[in-house]
N, C-alpha and C. Protein backbone atom coordinates (compact mmCIF):
# COMPACT_ATOMS: atom_id res chain seq x y z
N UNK A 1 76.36 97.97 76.53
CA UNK A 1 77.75 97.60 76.66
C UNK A 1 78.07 96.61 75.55
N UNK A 2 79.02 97.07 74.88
CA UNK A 2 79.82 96.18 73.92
C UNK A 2 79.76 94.95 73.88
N UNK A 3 79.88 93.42 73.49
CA UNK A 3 80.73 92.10 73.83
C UNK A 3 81.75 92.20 73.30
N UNK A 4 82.79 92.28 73.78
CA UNK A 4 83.96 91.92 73.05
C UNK A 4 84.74 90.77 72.66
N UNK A 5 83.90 89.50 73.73
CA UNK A 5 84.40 88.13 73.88
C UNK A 5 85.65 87.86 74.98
N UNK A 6 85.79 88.41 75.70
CA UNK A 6 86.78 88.18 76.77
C UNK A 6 85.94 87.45 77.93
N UNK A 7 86.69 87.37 79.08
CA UNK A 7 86.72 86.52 80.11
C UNK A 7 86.08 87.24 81.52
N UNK A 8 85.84 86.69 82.33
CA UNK A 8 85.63 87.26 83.96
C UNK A 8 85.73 86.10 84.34
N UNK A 9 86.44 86.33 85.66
CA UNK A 9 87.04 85.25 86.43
C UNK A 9 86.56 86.05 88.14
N UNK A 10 86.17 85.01 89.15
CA UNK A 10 86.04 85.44 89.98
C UNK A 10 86.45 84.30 90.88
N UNK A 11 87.43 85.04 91.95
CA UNK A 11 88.00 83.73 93.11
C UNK A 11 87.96 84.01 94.13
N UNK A 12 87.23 83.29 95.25
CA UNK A 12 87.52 83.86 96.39
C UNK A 12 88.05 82.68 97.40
N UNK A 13 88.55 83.14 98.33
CA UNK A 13 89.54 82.89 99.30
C UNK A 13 89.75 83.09 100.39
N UNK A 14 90.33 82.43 101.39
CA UNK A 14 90.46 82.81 103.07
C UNK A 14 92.44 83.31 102.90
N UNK A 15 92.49 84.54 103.72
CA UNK A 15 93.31 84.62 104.18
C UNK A 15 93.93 85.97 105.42
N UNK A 16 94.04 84.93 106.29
CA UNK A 16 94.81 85.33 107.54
C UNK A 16 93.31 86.56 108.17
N UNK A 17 91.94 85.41 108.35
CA UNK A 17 90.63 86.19 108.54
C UNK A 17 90.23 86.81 107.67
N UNK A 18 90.39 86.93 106.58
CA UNK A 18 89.93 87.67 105.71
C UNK A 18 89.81 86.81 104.50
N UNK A 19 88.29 87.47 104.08
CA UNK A 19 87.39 86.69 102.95
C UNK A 19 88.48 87.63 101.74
N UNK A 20 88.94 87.27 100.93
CA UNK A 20 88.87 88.19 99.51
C UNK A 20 87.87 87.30 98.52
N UNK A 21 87.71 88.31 97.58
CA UNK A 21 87.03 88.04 96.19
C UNK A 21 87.25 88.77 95.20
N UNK A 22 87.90 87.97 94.61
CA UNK A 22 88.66 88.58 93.39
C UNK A 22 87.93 88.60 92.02
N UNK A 23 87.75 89.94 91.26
CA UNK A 23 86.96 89.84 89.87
C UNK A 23 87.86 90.40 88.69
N UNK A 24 88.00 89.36 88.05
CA UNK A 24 89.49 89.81 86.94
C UNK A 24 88.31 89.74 86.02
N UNK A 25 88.81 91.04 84.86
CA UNK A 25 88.73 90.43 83.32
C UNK A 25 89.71 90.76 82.37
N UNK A 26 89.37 90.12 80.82
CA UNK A 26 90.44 90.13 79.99
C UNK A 26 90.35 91.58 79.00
N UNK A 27 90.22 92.76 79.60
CA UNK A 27 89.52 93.83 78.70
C UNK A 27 90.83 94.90 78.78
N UNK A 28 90.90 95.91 78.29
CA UNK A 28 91.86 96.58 77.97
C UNK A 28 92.24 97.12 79.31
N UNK A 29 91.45 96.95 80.41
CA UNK A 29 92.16 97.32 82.02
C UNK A 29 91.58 99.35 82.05
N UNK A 30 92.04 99.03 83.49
CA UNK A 30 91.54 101.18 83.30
C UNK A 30 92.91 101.57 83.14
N UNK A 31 92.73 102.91 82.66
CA UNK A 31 94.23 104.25 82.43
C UNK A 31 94.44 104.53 83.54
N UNK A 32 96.15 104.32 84.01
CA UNK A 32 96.37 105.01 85.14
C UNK A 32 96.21 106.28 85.74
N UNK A 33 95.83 107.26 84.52
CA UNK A 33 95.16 108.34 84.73
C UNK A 33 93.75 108.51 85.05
N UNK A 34 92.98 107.56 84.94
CA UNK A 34 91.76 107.55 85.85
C UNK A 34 91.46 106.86 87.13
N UNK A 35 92.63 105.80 87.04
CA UNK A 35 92.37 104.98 87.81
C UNK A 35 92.29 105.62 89.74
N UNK A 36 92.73 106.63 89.98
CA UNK A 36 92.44 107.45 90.99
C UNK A 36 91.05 108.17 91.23
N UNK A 37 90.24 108.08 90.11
CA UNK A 37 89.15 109.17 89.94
C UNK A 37 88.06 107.82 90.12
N UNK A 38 88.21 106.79 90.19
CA UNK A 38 86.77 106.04 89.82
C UNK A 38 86.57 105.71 91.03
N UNK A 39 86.78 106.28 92.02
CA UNK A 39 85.97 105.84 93.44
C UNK A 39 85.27 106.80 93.62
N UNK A 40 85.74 108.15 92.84
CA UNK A 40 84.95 109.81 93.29
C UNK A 40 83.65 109.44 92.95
N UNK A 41 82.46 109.90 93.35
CA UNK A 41 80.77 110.06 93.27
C UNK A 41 80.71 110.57 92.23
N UNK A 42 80.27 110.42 91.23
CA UNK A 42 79.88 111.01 89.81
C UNK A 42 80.66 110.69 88.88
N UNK A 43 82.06 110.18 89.05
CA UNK A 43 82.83 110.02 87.98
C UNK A 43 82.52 108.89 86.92
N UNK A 44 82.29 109.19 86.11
CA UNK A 44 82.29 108.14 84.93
C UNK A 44 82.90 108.39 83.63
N UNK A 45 83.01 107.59 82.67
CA UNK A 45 83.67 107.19 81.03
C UNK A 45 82.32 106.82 80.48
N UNK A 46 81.66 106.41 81.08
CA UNK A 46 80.12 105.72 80.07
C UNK A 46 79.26 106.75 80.17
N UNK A 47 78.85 106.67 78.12
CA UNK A 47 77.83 107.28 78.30
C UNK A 47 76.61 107.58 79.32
N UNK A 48 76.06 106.58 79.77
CA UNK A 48 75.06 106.79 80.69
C UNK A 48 75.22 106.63 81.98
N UNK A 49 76.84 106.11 82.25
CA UNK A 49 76.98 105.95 83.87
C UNK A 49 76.34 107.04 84.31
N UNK A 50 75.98 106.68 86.03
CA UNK A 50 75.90 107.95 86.70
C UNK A 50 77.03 108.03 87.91
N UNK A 51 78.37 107.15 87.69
CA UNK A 51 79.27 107.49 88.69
C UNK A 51 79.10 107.35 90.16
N UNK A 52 77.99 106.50 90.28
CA UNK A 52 78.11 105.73 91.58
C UNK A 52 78.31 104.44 91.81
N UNK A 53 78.34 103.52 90.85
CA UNK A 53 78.31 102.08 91.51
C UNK A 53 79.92 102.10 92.43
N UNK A 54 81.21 102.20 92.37
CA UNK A 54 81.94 102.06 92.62
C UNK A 54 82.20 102.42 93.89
N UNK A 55 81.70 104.02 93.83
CA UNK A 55 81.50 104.87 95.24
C UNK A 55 80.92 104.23 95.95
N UNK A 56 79.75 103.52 95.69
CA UNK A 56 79.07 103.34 96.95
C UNK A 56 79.34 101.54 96.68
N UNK A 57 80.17 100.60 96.60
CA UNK A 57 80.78 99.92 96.65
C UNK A 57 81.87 100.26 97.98
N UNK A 58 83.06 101.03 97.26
CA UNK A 58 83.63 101.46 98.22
C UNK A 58 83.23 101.82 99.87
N UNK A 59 82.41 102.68 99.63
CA UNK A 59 81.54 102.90 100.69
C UNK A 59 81.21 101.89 101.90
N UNK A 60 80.39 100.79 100.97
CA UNK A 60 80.29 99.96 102.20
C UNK A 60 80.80 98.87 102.78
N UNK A 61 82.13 98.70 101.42
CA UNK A 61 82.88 98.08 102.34
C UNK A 61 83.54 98.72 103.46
N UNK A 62 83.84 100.12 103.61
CA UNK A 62 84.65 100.49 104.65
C UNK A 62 83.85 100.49 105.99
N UNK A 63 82.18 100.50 105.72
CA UNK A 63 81.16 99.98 107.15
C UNK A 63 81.63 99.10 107.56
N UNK A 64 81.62 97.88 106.30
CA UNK A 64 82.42 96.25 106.77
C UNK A 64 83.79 96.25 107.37
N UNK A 65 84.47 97.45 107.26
CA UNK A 65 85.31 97.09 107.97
C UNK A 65 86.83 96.18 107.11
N UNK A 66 86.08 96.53 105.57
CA UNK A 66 87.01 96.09 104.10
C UNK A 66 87.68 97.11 103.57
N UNK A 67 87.87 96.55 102.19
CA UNK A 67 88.40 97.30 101.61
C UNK A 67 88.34 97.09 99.79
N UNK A 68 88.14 97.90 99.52
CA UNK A 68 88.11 97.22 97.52
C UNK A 68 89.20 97.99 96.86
N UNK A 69 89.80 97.41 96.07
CA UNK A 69 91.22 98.34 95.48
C UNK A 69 91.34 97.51 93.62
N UNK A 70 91.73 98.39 93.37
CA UNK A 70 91.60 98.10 91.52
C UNK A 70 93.32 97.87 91.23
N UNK A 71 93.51 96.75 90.78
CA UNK A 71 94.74 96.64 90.18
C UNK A 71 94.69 95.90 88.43
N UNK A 72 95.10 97.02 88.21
CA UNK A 72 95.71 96.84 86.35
C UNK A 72 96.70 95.49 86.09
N UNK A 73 96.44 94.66 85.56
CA UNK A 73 97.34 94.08 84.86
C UNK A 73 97.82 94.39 83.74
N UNK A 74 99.07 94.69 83.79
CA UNK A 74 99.74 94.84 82.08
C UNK A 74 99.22 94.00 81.14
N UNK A 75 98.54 94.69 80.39
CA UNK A 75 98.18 94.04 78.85
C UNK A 75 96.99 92.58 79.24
N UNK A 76 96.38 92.99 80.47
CA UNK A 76 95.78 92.03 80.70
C UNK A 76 94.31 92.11 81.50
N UNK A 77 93.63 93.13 81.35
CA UNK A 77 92.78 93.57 81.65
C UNK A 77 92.81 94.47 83.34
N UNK A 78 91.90 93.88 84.23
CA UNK A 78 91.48 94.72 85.75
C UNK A 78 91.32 93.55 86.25
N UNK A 79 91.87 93.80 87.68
CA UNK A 79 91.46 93.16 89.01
C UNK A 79 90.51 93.81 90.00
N UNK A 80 89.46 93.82 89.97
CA UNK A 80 88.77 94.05 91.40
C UNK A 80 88.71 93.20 93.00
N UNK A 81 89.27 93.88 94.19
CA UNK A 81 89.58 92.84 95.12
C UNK A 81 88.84 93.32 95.95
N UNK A 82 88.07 92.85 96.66
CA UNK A 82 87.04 93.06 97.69
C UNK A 82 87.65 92.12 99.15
N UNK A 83 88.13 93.21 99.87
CA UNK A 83 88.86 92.15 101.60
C UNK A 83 87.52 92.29 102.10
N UNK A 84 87.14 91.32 103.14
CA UNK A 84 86.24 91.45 104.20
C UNK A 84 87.17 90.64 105.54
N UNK A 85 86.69 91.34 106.09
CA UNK A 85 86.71 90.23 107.79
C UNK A 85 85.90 89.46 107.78
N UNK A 86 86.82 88.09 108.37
CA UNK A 86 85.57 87.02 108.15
C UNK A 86 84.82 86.99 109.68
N UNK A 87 85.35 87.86 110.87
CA UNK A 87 84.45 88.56 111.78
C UNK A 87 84.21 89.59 112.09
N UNK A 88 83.59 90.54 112.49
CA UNK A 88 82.91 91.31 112.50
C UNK A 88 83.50 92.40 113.63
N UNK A 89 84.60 93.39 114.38
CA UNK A 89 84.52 93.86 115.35
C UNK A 89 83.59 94.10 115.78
N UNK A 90 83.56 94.17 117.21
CA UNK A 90 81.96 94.64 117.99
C UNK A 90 82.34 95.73 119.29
């Protein structure tokens, strides 16, 4: 992977029971034309991905009972947001 010299920022937070954790960086962001495809199992842009980290990200947050969702900033790289419950249904 490249350096390009940009940023990652990560914040997390309580709100209304729910943990978020937020992972921004300052990189050219994904195409809204993929941005639907990168949760699918196999999908990748990198040479050597194999198109799972995301999937199975996704994946287990929805065991947890979360949720992870990708938001683009204009001209300002990606947001990754990871919700959790900060309890557990039983």
């Amino acid at each position: 992977m490249k350096d390009e010299g940009g940023n990652l920022t990560i914040k997390i937070y309580e709100n209304n029971n729910f943990i978020h954790i937020e992972i921004s960086d300052t990189g050219i962001g994904i195409d809204n034309k993929i941005k639907t495809k990168i949760y699918d199992p196999f999908f990748t842009t990198k040479e050597n991905g194999t198109g799972l980290g995301l999937w199975i990200a996704n994946k287990q947050m929805k065991k947890l009972n979360g949720y992870l969702y990708c938001e683009k900033r204009i001209n300002d790289g990606t947001n990754f947001i990871i919700v959790l419950p900060i309890k557990q249904e039983k």
